[in-house]
Protein backbone atom coordinates (compact mmCIF):
# COMPACT_ATOMS: atom_id res chain seq x y z
CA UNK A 1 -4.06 6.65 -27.71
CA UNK A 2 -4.47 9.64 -25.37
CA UNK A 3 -8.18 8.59 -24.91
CA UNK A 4 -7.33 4.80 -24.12
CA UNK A 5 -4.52 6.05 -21.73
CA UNK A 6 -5.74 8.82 -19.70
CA UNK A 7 -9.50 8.29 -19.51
CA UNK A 8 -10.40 4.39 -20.55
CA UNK A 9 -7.77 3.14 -18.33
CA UNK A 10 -8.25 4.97 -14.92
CA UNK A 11 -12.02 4.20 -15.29
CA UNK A 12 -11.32 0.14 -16.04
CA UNK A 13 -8.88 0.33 -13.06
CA UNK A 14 -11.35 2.20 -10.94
CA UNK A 15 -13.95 -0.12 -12.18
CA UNK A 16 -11.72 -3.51 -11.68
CA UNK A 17 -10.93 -1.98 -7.85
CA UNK A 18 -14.62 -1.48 -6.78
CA UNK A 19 -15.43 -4.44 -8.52
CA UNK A 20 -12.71 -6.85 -7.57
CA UNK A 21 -12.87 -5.90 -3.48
CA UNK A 22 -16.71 -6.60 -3.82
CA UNK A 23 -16.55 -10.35 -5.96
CA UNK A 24 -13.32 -11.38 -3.22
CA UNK A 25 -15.24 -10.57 -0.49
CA UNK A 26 -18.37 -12.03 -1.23
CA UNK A 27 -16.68 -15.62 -2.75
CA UNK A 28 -13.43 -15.63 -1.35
CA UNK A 29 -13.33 -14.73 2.42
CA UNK A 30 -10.79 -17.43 3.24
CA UNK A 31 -8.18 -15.92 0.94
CA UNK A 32 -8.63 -12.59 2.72
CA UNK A 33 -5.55 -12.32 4.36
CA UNK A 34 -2.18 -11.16 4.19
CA UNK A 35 -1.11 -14.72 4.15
CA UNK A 36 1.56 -14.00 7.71
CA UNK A 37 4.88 -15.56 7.50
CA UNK A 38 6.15 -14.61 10.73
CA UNK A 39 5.38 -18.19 11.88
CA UNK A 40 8.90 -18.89 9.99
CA UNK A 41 11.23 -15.77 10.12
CA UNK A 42 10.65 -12.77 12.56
CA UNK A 43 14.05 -10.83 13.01
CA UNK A 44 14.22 -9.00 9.53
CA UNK A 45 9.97 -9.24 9.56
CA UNK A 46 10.30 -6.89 13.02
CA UNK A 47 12.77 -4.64 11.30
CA UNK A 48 11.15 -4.71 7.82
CA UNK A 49 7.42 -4.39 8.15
CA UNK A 50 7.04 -1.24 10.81
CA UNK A 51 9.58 0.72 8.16
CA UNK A 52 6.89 -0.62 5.21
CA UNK A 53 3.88 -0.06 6.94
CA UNK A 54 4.52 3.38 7.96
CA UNK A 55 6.55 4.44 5.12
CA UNK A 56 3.72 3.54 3.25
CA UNK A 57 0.72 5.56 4.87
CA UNK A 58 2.90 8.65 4.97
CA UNK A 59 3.06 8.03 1.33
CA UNK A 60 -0.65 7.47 0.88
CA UNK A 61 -1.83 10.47 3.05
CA UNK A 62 0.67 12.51 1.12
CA UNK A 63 -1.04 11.53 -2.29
CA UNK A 64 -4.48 12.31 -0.70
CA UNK A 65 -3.64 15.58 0.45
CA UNK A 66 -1.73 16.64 -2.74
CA UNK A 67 -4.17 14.75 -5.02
CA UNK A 68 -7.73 16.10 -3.64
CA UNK A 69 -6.92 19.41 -2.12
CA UNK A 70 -7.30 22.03 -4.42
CA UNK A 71 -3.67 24.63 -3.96
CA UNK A 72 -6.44 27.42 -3.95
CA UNK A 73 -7.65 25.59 -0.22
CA UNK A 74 -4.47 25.72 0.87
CA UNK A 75 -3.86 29.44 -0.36
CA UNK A 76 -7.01 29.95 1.27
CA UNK A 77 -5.79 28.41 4.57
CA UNK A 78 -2.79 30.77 4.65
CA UNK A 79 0.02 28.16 3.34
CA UNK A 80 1.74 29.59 1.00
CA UNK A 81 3.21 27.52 -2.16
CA UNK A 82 6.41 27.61 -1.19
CA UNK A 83 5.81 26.74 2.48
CA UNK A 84 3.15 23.26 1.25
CA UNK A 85 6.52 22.45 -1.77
CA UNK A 86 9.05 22.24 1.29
CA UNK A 87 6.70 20.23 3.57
CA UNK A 88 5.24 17.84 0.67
CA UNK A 89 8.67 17.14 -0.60
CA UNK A 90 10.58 16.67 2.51
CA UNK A 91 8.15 14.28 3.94
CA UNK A 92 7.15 12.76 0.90
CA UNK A 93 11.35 12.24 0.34
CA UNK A 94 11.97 10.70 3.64
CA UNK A 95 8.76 8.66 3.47
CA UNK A 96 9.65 7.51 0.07
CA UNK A 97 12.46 6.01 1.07
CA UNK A 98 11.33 4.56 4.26
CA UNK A 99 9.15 2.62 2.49
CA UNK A 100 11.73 1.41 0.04
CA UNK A 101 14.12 0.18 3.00
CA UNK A 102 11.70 -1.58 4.11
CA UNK A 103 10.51 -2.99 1.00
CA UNK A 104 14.06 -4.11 0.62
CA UNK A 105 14.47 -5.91 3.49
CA UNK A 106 11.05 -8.10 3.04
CA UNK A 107 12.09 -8.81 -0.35
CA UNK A 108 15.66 -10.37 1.07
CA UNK A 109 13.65 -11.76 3.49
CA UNK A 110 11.83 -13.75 0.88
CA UNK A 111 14.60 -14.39 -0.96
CA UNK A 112 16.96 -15.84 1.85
CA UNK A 113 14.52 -17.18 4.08
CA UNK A 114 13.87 -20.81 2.68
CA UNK A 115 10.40 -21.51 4.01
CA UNK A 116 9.27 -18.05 3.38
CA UNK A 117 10.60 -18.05 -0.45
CA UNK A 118 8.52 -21.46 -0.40
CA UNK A 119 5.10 -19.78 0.21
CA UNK A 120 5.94 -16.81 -2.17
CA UNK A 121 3.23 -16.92 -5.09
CA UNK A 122 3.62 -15.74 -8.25
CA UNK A 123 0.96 -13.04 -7.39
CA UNK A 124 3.14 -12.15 -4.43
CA UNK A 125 5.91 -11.64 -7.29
CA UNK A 126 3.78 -9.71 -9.41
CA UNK A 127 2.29 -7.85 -6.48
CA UNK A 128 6.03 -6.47 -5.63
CA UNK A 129 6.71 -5.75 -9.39
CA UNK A 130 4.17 -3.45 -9.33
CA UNK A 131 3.83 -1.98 -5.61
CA UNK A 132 7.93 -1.23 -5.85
CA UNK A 133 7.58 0.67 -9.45
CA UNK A 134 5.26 2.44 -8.46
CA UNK A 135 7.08 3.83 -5.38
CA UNK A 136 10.39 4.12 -7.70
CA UNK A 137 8.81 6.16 -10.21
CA UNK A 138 6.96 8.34 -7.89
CA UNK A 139 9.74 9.26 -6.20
CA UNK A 140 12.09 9.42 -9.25
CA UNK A 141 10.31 12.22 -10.26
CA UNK A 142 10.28 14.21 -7.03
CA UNK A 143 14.00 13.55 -6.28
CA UNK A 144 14.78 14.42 -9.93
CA UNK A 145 13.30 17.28 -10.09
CA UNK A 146 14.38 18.59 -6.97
CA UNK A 147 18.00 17.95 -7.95
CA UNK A 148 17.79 19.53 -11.25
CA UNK A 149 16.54 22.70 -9.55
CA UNK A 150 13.15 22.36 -11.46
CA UNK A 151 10.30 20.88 -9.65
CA UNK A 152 7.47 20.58 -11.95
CA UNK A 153 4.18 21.45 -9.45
CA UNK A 154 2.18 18.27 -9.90
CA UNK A 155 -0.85 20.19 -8.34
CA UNK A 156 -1.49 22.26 -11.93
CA UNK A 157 -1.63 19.31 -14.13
CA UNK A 158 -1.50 16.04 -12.35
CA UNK A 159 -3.94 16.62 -9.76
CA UNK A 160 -6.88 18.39 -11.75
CA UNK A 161 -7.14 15.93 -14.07
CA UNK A 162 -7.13 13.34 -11.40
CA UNK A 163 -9.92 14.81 -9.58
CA UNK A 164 -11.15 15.29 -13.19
CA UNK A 165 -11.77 11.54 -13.66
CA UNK A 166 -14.12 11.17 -10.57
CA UNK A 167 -15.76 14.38 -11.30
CA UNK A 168 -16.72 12.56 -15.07
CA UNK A 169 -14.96 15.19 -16.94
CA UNK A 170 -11.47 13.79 -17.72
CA UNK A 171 -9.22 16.14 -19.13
CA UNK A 172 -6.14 14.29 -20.82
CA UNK A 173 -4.39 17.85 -21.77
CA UNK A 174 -4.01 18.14 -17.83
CA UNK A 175 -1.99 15.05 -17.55
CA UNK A 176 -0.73 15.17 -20.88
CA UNK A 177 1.21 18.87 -19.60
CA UNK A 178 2.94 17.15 -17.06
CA UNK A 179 6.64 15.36 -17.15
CA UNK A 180 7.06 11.52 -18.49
CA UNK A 181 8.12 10.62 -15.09
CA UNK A 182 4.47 11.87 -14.01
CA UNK A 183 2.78 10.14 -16.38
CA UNK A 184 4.54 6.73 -16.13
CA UNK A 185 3.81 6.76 -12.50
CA UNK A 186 0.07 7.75 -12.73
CA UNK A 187 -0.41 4.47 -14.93
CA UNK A 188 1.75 1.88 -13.10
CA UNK A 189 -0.61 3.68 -10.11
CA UNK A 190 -3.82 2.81 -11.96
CA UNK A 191 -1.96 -1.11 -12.86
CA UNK A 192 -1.76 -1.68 -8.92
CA UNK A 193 -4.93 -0.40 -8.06
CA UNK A 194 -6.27 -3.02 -11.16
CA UNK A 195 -4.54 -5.65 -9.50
CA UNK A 196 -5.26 -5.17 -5.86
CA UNK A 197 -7.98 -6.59 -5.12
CA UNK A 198 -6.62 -9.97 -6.47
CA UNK A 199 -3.66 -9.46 -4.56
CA UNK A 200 -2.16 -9.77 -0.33
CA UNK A 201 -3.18 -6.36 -0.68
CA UNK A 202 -6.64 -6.78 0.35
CA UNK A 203 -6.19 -6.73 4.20
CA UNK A 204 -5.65 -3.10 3.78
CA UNK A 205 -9.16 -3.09 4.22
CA UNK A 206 -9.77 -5.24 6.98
CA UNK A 207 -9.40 -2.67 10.19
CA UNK A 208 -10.08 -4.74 13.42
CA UNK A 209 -12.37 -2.86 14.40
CA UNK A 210 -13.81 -5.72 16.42
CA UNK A 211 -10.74 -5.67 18.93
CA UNK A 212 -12.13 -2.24 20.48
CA UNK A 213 -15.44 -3.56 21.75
CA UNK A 214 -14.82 -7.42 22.30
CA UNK A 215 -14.00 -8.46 26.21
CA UNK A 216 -10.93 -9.96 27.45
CA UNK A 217 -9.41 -12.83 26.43
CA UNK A 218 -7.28 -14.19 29.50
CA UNK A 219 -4.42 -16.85 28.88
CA UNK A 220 -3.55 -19.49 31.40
CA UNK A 221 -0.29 -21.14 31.72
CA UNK A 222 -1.46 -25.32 31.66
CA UNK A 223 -1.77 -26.47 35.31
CA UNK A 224 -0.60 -30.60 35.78
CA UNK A 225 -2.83 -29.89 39.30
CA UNK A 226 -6.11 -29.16 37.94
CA UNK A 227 -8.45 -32.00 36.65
CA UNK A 228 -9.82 -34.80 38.64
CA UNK A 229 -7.04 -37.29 38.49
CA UNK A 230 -3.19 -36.32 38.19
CA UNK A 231 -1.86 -36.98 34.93
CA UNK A 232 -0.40 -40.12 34.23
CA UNK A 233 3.03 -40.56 31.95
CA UNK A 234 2.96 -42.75 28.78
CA UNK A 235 0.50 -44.95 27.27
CA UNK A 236 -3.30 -45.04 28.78
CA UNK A 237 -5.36 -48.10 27.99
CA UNK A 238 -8.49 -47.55 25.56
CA UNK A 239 -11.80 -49.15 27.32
């Protein structure tokens, strides 16, 4: 079971990611897209989304750094344990939660909204399942711990055996060392990231990069004045 858990399922959900992004790109570029509703609500969407979206790349550079940095790089950089544990947790708190506000408010959004609830999938359901779990048990475990007055330090079990995986020596006794709440959220993690690329979540990865280079694109109020004839009210006879 520890084999199935902590090595055959983050390389199927690597594999599945890589995959998935490559066949939905290739045979399904119309579906790329976040699918916008702000044609039929924008109020809550202006309030909701900016909380979301930056709440959510706090989060993500957060897991990066404390993921793929080594703590002997940042010993070696001068930051001191104690010093990176303040900084990771009280940005990783407040980011945490920013995202779940704004989660919250999309979700009520698509619950109250009529015409947005309408053009909610049941992907778009099973999306939020799994994107809001993920968050919640992530930072259950921080907030927890913190509380308790015994953080567990994620970077000398959780981390090594993450960058374990990619360098093709898994180590399940890493993981295995670390709390339940660690361990729950490291495989709804690896769930998501299976899902994704059948998912809204795609247009993470569609930067428009295009916008920086491509010229101007000037709009013109509709002038009545400009044609060769003025224009002429009601019907027009067909020749």
């Amino acid at each position: 079971m520890n084999v199935l858990l902590w090595i055959v399922v983050p390389y199927v959900a690597i594999t599945v990611f890589v995959a998935g992004h490559v066949w939905r790109y290739r045979y399904d570029k119309f579906g790329w897209t976040t699918r916008s509703s702000q044609l039929y609500e924008r109020r809550l969407l202006r309030l909701g989304s900016p909380m979301f979206h930056f709440g959510i790349l706090l989060v993500a550079a957060g897991h990066v750094g404390g993921l793929l940095i080594p703590e002997s790089w940042t010993e070696a950089a001068g930051i001191s344990e104690a010093a990176y544990h303040a900084v990771a947790v009280g940005l990783g708190t407040i980011a945490g939660f920013l995202t779940l506000a704004g989660a919250a408010i999309l979700i009520y959004r698509r619950r109250t909204v009529g015409p947005v609830f309408s053009a909610t999938t049941v992907n778009d359901k099973v999306m939020y399942v799994l994107l809001i779990g993920t968050i919640v048990l992530g930072l259950g475990t921080t907030v927890l711990g913190n509380l308790t007055g015994h953080p567990h330090d994620y970077r000398q079990t959780v981390s090594p055996w993450f960058r374990s995986i990619f360098a093709l020596h898994p180590d399940p006794a890493l993981i295995l060392a670390a709390p339940i709440g660690f361990r729950l959220h490291a495989l709804s993690a690896f769930v998501l990231f299976a899902f994704w690329p059948f998912s809204r979540l795609v247009h993470v990865f569609s930067a428009p990069l295009g916008y920086l280079t491509r010229p101007y694109i000037v709009y013109r109020s509709r002038d009545r004045q400009l044609g060769t004839r003025p224009a002429r009210r009601g019907w027009e006879r067909v020749q």
